[in-house]
N, C-alpha and C. Protein backbone atom coordinates (compact mmCIF):
# COMPACT_ATOMS: atom_id res chain seq x y z
N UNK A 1 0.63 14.06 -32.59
CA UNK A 1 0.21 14.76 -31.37
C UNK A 1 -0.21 16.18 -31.73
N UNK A 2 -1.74 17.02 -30.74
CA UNK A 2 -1.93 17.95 -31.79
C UNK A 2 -0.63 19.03 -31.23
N UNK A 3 -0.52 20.02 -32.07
CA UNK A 3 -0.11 21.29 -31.86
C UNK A 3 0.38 22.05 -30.51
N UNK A 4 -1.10 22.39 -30.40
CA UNK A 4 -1.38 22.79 -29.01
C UNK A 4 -0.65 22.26 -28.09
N UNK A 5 -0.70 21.01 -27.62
CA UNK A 5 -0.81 19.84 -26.76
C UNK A 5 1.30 19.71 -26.50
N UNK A 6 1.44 19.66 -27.62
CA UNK A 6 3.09 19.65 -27.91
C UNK A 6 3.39 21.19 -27.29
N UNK A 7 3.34 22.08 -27.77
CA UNK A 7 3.63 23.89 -27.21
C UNK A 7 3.02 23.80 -25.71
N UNK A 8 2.60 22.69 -25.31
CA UNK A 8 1.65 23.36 -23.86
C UNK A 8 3.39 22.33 -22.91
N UNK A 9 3.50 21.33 -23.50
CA UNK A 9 4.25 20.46 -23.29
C UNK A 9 5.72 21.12 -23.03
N UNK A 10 6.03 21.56 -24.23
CA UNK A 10 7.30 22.21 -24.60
C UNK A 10 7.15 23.14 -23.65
N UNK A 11 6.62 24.31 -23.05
CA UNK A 11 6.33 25.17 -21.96
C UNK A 11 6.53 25.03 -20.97
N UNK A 12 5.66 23.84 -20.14
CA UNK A 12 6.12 23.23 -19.34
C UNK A 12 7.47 22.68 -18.93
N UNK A 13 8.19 21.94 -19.68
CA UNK A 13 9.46 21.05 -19.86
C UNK A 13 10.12 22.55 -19.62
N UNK A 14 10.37 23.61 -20.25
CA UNK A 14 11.28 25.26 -20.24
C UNK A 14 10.81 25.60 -19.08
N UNK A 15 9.36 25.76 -18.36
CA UNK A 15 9.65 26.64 -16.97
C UNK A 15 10.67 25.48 -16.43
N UNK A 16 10.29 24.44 -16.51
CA UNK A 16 11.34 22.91 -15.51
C UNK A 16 12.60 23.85 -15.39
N UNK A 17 12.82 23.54 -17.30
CA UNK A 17 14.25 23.95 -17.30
C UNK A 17 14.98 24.80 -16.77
N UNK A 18 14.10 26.10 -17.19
CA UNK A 18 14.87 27.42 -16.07
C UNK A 18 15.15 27.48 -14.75
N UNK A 19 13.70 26.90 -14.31
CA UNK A 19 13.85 26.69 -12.63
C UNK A 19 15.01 26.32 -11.96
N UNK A 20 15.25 25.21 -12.88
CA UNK A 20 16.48 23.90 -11.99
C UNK A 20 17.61 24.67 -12.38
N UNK A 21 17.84 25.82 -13.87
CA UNK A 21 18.95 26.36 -14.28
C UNK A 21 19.41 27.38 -12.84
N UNK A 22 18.29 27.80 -12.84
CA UNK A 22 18.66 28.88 -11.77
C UNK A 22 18.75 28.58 -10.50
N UNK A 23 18.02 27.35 -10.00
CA UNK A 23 17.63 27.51 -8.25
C UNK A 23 17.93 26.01 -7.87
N UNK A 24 18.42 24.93 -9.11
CA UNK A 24 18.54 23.55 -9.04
C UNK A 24 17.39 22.76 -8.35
N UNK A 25 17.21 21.11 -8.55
CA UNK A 25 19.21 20.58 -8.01
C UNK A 25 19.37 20.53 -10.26
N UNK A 26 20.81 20.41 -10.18
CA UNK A 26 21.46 20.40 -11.12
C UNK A 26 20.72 19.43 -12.07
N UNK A 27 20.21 17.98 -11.26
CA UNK A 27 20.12 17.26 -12.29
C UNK A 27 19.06 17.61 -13.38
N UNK A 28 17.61 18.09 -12.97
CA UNK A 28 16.41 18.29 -13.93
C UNK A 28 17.55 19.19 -15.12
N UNK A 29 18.18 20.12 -14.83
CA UNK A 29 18.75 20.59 -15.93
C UNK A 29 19.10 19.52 -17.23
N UNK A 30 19.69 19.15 -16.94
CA UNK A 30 20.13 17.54 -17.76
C UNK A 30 19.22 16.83 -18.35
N UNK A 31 17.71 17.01 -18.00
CA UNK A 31 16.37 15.91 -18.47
C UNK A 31 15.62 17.93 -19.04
N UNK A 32 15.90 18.16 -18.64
CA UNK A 32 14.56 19.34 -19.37
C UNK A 32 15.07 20.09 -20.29
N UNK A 33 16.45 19.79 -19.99
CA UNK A 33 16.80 21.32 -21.34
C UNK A 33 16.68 20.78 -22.57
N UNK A 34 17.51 19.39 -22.45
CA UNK A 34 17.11 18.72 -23.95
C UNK A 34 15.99 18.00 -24.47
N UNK A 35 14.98 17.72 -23.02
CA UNK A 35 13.26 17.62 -23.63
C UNK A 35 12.81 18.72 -23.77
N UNK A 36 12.76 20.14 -23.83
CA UNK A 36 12.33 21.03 -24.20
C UNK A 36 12.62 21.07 -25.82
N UNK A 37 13.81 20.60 -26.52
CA UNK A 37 14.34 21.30 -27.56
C UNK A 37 14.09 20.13 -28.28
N UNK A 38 13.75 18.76 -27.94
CA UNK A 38 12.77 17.69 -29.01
C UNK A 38 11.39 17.78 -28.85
N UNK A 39 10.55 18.49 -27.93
CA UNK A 39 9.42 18.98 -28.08
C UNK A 39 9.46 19.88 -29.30
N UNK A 40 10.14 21.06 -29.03
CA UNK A 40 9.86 21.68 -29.90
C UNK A 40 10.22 21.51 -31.10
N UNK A 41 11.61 20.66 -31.74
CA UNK A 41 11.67 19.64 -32.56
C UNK A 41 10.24 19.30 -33.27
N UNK A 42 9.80 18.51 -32.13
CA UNK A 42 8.57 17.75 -33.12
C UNK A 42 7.46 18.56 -33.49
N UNK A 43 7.11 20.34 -32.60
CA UNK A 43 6.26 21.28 -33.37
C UNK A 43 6.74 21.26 -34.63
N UNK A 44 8.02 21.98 -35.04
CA UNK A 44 8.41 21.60 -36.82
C UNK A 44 7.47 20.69 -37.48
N UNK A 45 7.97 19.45 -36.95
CA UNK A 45 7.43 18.34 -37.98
C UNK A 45 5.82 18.40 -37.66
N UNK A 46 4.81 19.36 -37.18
CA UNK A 46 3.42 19.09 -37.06
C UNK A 46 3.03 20.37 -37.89
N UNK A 47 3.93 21.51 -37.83
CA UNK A 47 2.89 22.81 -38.61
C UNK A 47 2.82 22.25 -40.25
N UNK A 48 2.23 22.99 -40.26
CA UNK A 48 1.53 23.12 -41.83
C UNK A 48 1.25 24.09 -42.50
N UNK A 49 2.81 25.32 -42.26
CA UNK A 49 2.18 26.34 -43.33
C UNK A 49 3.26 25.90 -44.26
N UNK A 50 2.39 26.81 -45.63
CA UNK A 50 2.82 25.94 -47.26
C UNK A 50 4.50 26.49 -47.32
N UNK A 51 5.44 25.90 -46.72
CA UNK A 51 6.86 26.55 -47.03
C UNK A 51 7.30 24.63 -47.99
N UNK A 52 8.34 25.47 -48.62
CA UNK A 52 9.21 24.22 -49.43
C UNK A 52 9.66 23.30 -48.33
N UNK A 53 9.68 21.99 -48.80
CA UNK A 53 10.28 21.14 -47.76
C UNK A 53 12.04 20.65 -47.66
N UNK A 54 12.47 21.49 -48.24
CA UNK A 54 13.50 22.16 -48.01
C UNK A 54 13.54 22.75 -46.76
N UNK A 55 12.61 24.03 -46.57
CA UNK A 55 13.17 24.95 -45.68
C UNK A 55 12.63 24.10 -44.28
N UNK A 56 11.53 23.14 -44.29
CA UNK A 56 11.23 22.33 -43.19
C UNK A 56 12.67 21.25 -42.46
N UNK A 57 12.95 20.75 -43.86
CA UNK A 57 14.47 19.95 -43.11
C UNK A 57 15.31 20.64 -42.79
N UNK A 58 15.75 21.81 -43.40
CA UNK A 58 17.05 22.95 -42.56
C UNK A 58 16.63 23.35 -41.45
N UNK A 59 15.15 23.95 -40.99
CA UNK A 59 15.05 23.94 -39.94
C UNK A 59 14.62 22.79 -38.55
N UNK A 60 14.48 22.05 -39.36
CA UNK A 60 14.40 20.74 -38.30
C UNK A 60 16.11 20.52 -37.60
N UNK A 61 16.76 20.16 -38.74
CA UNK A 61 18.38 20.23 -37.94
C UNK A 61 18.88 21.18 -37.36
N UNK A 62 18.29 22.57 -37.73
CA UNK A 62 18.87 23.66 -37.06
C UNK A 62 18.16 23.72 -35.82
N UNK A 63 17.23 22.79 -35.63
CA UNK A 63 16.42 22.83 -33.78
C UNK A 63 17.87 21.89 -32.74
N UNK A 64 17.93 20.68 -33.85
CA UNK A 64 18.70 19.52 -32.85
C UNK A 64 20.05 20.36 -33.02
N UNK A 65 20.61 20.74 -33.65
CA UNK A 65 22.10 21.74 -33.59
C UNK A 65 22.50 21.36 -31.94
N UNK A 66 21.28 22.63 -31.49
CA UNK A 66 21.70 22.87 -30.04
C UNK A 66 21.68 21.87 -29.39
N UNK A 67 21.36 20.78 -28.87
CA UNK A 67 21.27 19.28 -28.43
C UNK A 67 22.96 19.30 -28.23
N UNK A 68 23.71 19.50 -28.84
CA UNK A 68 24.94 18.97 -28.60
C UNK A 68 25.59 20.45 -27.89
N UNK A 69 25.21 21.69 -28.13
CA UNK A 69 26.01 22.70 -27.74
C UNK A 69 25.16 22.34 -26.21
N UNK A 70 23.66 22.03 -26.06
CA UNK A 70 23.83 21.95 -24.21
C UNK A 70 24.16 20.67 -23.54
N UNK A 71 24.82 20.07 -24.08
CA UNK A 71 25.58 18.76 -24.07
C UNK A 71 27.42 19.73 -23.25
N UNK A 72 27.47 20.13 -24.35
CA UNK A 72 28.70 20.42 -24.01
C UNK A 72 29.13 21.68 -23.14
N UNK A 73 27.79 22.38 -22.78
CA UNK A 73 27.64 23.80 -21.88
C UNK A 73 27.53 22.99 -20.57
N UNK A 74 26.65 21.44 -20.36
CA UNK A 74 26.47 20.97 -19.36
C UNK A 74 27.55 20.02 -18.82
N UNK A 75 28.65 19.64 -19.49
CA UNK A 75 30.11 18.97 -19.11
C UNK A 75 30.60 19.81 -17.77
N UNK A 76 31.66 19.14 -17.07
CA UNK A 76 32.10 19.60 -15.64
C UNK A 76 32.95 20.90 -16.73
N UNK A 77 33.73 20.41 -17.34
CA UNK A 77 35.03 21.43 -17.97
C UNK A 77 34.02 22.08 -18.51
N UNK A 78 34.88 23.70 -18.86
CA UNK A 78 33.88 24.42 -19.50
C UNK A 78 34.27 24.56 -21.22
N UNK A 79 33.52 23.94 -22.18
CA UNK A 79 33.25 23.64 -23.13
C UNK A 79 32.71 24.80 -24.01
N UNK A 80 33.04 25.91 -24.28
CA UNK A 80 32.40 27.33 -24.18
C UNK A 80 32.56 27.35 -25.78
N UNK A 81 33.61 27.17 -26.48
CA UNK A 81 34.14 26.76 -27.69
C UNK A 81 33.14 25.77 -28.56
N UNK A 82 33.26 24.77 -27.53
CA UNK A 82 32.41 23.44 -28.47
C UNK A 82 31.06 23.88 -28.56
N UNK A 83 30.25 24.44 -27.37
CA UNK A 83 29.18 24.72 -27.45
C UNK A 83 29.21 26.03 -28.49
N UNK A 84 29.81 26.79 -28.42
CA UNK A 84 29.71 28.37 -29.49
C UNK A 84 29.58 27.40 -31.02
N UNK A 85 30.32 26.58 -31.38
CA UNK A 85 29.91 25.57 -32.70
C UNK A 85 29.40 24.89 -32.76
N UNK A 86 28.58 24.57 -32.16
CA UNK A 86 27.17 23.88 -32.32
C UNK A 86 26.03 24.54 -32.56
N UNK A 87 26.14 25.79 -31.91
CA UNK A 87 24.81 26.83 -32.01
C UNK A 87 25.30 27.56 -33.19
N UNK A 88 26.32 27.54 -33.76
CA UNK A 88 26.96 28.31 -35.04
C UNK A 88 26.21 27.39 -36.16
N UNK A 89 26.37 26.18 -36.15
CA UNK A 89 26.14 25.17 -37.27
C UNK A 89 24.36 25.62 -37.52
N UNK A 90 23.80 25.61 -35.94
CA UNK A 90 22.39 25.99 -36.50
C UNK A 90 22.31 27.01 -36.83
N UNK A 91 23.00 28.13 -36.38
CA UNK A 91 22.25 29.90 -37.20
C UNK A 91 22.95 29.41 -38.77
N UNK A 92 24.12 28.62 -39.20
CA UNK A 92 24.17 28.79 -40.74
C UNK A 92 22.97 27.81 -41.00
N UNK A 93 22.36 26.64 -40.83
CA UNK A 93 21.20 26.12 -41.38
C UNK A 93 20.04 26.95 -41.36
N UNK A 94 19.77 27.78 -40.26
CA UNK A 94 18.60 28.73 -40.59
C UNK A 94 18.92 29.48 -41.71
N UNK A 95 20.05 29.88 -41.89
CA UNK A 95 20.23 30.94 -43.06
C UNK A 95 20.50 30.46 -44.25
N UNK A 96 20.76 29.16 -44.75
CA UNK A 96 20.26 28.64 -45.73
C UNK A 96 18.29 28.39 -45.89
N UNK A 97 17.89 28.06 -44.47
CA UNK A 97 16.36 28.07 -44.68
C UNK A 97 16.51 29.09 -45.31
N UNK A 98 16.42 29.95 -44.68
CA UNK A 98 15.87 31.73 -44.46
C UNK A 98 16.02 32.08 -46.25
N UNK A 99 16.91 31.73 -46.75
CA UNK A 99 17.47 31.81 -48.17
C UNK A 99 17.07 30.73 -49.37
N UNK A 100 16.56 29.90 -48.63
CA UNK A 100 15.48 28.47 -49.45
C UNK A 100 14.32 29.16 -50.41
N UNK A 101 13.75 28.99 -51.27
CA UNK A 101 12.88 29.08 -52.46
C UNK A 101 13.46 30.21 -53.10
N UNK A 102 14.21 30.92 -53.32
CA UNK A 102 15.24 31.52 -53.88
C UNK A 102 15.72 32.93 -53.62
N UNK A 103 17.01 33.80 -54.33
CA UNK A 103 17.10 35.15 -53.71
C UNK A 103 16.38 35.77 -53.34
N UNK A 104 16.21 36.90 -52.45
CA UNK A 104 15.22 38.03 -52.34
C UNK A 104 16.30 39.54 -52.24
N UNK A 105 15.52 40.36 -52.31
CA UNK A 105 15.88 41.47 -52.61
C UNK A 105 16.44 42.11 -50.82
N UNK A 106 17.26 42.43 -50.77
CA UNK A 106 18.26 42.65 -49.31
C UNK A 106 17.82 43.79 -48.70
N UNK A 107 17.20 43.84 -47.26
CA UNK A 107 16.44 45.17 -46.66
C UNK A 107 17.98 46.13 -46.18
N UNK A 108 18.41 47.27 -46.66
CA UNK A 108 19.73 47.47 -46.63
C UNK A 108 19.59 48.51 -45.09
N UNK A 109 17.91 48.83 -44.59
CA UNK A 109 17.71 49.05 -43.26
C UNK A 109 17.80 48.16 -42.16
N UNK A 110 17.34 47.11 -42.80
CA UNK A 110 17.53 45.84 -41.48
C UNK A 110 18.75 45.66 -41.35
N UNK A 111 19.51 45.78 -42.09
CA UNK A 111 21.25 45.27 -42.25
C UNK A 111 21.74 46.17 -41.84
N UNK A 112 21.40 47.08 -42.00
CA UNK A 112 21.96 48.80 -40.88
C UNK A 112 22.06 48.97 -39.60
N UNK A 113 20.76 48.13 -39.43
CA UNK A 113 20.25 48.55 -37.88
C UNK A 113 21.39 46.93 -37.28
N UNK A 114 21.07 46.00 -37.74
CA UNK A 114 21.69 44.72 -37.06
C UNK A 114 22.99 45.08 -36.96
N UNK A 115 24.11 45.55 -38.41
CA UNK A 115 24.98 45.80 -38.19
C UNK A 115 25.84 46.42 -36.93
N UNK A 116 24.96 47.35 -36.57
CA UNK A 116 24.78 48.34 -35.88
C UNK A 116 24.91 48.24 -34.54
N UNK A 117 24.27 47.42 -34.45
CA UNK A 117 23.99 46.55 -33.22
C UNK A 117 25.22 45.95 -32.84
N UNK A 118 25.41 44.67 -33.65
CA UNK A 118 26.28 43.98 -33.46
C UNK A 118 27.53 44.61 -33.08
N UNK A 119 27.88 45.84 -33.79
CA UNK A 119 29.14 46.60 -33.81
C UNK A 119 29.30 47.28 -32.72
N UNK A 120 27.98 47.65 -31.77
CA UNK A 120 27.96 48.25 -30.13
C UNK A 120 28.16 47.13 -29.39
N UNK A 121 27.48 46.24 -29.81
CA UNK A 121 27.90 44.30 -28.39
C UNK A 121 29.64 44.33 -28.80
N UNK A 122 30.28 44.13 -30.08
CA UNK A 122 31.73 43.92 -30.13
C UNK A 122 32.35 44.85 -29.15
N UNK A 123 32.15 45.89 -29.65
CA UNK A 123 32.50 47.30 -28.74
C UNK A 123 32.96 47.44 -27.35
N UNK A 124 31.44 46.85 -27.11
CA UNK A 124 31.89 46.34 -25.38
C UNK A 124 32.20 45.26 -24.95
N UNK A 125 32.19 44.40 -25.82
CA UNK A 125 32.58 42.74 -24.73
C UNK A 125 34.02 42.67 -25.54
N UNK A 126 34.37 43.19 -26.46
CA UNK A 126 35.67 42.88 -27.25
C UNK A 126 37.38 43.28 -25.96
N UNK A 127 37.52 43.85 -25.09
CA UNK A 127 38.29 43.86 -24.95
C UNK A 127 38.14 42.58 -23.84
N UNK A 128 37.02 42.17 -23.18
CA UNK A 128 36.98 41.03 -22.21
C UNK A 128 37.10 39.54 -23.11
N UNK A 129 37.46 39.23 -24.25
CA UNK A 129 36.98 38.19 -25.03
C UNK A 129 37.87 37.55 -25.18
N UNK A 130 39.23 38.06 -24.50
CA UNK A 130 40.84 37.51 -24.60
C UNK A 130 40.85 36.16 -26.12
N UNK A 131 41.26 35.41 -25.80
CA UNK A 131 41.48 34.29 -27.16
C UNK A 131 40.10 34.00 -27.60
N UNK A 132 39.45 34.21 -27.62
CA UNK A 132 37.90 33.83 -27.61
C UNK A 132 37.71 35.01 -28.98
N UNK A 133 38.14 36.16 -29.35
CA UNK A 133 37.95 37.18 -30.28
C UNK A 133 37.62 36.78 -31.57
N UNK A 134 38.31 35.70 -32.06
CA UNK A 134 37.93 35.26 -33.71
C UNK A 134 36.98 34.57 -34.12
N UNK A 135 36.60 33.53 -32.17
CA UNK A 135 35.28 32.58 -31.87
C UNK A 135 34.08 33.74 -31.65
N UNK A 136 34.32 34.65 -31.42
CA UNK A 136 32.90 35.26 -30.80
C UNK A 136 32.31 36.15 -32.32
N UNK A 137 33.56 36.57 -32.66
CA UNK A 137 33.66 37.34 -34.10
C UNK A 137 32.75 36.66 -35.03
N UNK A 138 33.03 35.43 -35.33
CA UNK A 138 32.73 34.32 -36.29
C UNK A 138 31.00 34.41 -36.35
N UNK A 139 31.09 34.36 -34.73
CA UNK A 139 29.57 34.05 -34.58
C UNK A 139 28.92 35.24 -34.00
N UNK A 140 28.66 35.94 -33.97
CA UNK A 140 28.35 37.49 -33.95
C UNK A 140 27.72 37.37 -35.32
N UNK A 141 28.65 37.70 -36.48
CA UNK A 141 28.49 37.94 -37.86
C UNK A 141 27.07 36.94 -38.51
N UNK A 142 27.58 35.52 -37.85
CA UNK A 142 26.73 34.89 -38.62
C UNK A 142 25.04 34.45 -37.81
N UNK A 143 25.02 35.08 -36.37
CA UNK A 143 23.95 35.40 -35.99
C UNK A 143 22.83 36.78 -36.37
N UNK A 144 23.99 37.70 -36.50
CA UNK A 144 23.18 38.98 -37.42
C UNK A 144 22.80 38.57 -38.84
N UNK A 145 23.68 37.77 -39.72
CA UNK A 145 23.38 37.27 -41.26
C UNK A 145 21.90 36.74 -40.74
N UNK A 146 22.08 35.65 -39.83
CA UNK A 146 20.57 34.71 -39.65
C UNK A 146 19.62 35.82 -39.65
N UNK A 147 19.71 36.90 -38.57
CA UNK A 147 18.28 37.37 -38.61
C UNK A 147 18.08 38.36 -39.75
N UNK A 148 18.90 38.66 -40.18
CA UNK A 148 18.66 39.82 -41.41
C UNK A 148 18.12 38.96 -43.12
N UNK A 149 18.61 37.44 -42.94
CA UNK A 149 17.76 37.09 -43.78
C UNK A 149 17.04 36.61 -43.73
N UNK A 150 16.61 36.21 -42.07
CA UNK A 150 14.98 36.25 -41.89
C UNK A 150 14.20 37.41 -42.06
N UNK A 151 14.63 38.68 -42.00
CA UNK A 151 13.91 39.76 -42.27
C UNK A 151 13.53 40.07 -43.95
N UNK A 152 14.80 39.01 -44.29
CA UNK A 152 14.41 39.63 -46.08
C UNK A 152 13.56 38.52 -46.60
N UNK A 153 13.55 37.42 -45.82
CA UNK A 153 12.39 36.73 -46.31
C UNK A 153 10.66 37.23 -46.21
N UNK A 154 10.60 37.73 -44.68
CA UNK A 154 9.54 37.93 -44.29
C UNK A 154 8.67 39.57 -44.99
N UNK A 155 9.58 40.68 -45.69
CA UNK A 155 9.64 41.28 -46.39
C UNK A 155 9.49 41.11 -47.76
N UNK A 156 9.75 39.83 -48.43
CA UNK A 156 9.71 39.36 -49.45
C UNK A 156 8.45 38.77 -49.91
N UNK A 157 8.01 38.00 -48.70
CA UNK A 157 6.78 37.27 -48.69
C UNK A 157 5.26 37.51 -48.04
N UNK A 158 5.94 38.25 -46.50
CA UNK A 158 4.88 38.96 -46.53
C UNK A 158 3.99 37.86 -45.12
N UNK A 159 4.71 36.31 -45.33
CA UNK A 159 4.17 35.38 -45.34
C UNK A 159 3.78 35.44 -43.10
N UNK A 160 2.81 34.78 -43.06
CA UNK A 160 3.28 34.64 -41.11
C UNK A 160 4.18 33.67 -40.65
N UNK A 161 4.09 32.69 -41.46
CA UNK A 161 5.19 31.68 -41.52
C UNK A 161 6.94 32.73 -40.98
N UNK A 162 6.80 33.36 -42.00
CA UNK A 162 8.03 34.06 -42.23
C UNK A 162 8.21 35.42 -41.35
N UNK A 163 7.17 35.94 -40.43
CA UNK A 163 7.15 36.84 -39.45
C UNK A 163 7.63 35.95 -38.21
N UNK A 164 7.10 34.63 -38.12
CA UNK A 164 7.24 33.72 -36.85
C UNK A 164 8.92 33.59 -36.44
N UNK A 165 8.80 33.40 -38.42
CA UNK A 165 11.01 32.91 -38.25
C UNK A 165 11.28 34.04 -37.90
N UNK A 166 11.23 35.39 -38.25
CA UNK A 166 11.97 36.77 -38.20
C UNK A 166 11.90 36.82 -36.39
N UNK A 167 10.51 36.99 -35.63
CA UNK A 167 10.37 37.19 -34.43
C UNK A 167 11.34 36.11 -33.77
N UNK A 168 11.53 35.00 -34.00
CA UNK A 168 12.42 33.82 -33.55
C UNK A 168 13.91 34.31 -33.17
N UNK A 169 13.99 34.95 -34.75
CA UNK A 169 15.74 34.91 -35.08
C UNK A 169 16.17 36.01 -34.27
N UNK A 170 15.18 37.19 -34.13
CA UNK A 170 15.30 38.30 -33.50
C UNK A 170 15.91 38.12 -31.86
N UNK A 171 14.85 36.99 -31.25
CA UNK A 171 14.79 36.56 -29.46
C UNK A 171 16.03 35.68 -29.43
N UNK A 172 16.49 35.13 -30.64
CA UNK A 172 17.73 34.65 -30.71
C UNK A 172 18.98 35.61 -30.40
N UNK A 173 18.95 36.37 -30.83
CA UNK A 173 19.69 37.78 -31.13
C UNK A 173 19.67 37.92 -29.35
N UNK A 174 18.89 38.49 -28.94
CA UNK A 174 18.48 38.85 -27.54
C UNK A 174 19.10 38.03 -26.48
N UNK A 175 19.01 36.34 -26.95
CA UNK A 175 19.53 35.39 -25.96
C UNK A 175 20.50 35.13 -25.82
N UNK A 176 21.59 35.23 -27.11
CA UNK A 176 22.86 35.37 -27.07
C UNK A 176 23.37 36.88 -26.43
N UNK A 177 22.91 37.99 -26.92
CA UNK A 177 23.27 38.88 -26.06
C UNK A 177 23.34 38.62 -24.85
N UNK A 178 22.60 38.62 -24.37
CA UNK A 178 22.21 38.36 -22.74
C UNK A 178 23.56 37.52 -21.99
N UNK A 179 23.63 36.09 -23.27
CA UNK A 179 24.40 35.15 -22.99
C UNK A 179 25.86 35.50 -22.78
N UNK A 180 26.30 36.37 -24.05
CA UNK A 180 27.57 37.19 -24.12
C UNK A 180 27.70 37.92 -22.25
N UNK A 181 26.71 38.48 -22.21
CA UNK A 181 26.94 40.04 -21.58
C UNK A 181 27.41 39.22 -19.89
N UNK A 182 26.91 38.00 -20.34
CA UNK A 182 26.90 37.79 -18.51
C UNK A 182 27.69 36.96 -18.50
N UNK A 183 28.48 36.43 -19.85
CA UNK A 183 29.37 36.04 -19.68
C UNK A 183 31.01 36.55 -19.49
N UNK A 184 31.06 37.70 -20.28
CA UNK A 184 32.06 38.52 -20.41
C UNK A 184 32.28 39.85 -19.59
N UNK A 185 30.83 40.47 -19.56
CA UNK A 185 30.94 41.84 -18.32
C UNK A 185 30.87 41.44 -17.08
N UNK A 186 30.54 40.26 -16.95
CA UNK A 186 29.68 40.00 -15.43
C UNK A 186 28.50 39.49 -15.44
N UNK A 187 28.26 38.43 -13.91
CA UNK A 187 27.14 38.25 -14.18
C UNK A 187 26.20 38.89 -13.56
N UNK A 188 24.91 38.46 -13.49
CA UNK A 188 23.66 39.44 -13.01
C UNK A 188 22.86 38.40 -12.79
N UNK A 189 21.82 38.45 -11.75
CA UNK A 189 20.61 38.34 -11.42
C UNK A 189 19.89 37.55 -12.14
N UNK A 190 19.31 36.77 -12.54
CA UNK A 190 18.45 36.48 -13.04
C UNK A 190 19.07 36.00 -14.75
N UNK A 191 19.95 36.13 -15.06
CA UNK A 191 20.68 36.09 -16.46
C UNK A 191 20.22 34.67 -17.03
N UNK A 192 20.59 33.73 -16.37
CA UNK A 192 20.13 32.64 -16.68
C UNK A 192 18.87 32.54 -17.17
N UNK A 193 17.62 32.63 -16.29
CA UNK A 193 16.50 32.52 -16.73
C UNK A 193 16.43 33.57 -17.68
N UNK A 194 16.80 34.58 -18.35
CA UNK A 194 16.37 35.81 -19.38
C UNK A 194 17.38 34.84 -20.76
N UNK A 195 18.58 34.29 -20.75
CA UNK A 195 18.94 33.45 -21.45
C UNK A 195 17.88 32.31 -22.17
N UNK A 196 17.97 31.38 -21.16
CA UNK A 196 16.84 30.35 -21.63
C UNK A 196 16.05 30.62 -21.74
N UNK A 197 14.61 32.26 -21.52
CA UNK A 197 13.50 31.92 -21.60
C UNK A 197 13.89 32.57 -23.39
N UNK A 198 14.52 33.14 -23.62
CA UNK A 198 14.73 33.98 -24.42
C UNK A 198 14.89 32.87 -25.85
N UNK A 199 15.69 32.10 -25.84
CA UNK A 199 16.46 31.15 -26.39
C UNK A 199 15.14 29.81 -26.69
N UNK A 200 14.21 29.60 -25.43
CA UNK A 200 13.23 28.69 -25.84
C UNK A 200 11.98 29.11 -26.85
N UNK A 201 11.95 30.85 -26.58
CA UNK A 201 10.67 31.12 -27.33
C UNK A 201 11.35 31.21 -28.61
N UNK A 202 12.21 32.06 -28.89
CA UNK A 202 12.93 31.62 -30.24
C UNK A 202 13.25 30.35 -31.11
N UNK A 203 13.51 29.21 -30.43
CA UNK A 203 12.90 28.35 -31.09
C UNK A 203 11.72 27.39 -31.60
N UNK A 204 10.99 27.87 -30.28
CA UNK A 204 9.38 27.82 -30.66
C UNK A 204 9.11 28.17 -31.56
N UNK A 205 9.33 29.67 -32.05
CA UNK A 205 8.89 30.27 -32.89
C UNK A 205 9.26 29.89 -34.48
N UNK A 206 10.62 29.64 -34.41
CA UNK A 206 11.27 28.99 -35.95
C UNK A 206 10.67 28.00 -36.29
N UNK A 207 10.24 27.22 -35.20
CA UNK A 207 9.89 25.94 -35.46
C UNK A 207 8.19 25.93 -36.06
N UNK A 208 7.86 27.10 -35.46
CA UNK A 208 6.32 27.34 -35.85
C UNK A 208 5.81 27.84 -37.34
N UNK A 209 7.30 28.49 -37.51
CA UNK A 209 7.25 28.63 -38.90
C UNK A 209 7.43 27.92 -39.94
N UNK A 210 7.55 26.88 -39.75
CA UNK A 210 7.29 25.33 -40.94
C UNK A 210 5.99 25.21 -41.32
């Protein structure tokens, strides 16, 4: 199927998704969130820029990861745990991609600034995170690792392939924030849809980078 045709697809299936996230009925949630995320699945398996096919299969599993974390975000009980390790399993497969055709030299600014970051989100959601502290910890760390060695790839190489993953890992960064903030400070307005739209273009984008 071409390209295009799949991303016009995948687009479609995500406004679905958000819509029904935010304004229902409940069920389209259940049919669009996880046809959005085998659409974009199958962009992976259609691009064609020259990366090892290595880094094509880590990121193919690191698309379906989430398949089971909105499996378990969409259960009556709240599953907040199961889902946080499912989306964990995929940021460590991106970061073996991200780290596929071999070392690169470590941007010790990108790792400054993420650090950085990360250490103002702990800051504030850490005292709301009650037993949840070693789960959110875990994955904090290894969502900043993901995008910082998408940055040292794309620095390394230069490649667009490898700007696509960096811009990805980045809106990743963004969607979990979002996700954190409205989960732990409160919620807000519109959170949902800034979650998922956030969270779909990011994997568009990883996926575009195969």
């Amino acid at each position: 199927m071409p390209l295009t045709l799949l991303s016009i697809l995948a687009l479609g299936s995500a406004i679905l998704a958000i819509s029904a996230e935010c304004r229902g009925p409940r069920g389209r949630v259940y049919l669009f969130k996880p046809l959005t995320v085998v659409l974009i699945t199958l962009i992976a398996l259609q691009t064609k820029f020259p990366s090892p096919a290595s880094y094509r299969h880590l990121i193919v599993a690191g698309l379906l990861c989430p398949l089971a974390g909105h499996v378990f975000r969409m259960l009556p009980r709240d599953r907040f745990v199961w889902g946080l390790a499912s989306f964990l399993v995929a940021h460590v497969l991106y970061i073996a991609a991200f780290w596929s055709g071999g070392m690169r030299a470590p941007s010790a600014w990108a790792g400054l600034l993420l650090a950085a970051y990360g250490a103002l989100m702990l800051w504030r959601l850490w005292p709301r995170l009650g037993k949840l502290k070693a789960a959110v910890l875990i994955y904090v760390l290894a969502i900043l690792l993901m995008a910082w060695q998408a940055s040292n790839r794309w620095l390394a190489t230069g490649e667009a392939g490898s700007l696509l993953a960096l811009a990805g890992a980045l809106l990743f960064v963004a969607s979990d924030s979002v996700l954190a903030w409205n989960r732990f400070r409160g919620g807000f307005r519109a959170a949902q849809g800034w979650v998922l739209g956030t969270y779909f273009a990011a994997q568009w984008l990883i996926a575009l980078s195969t």
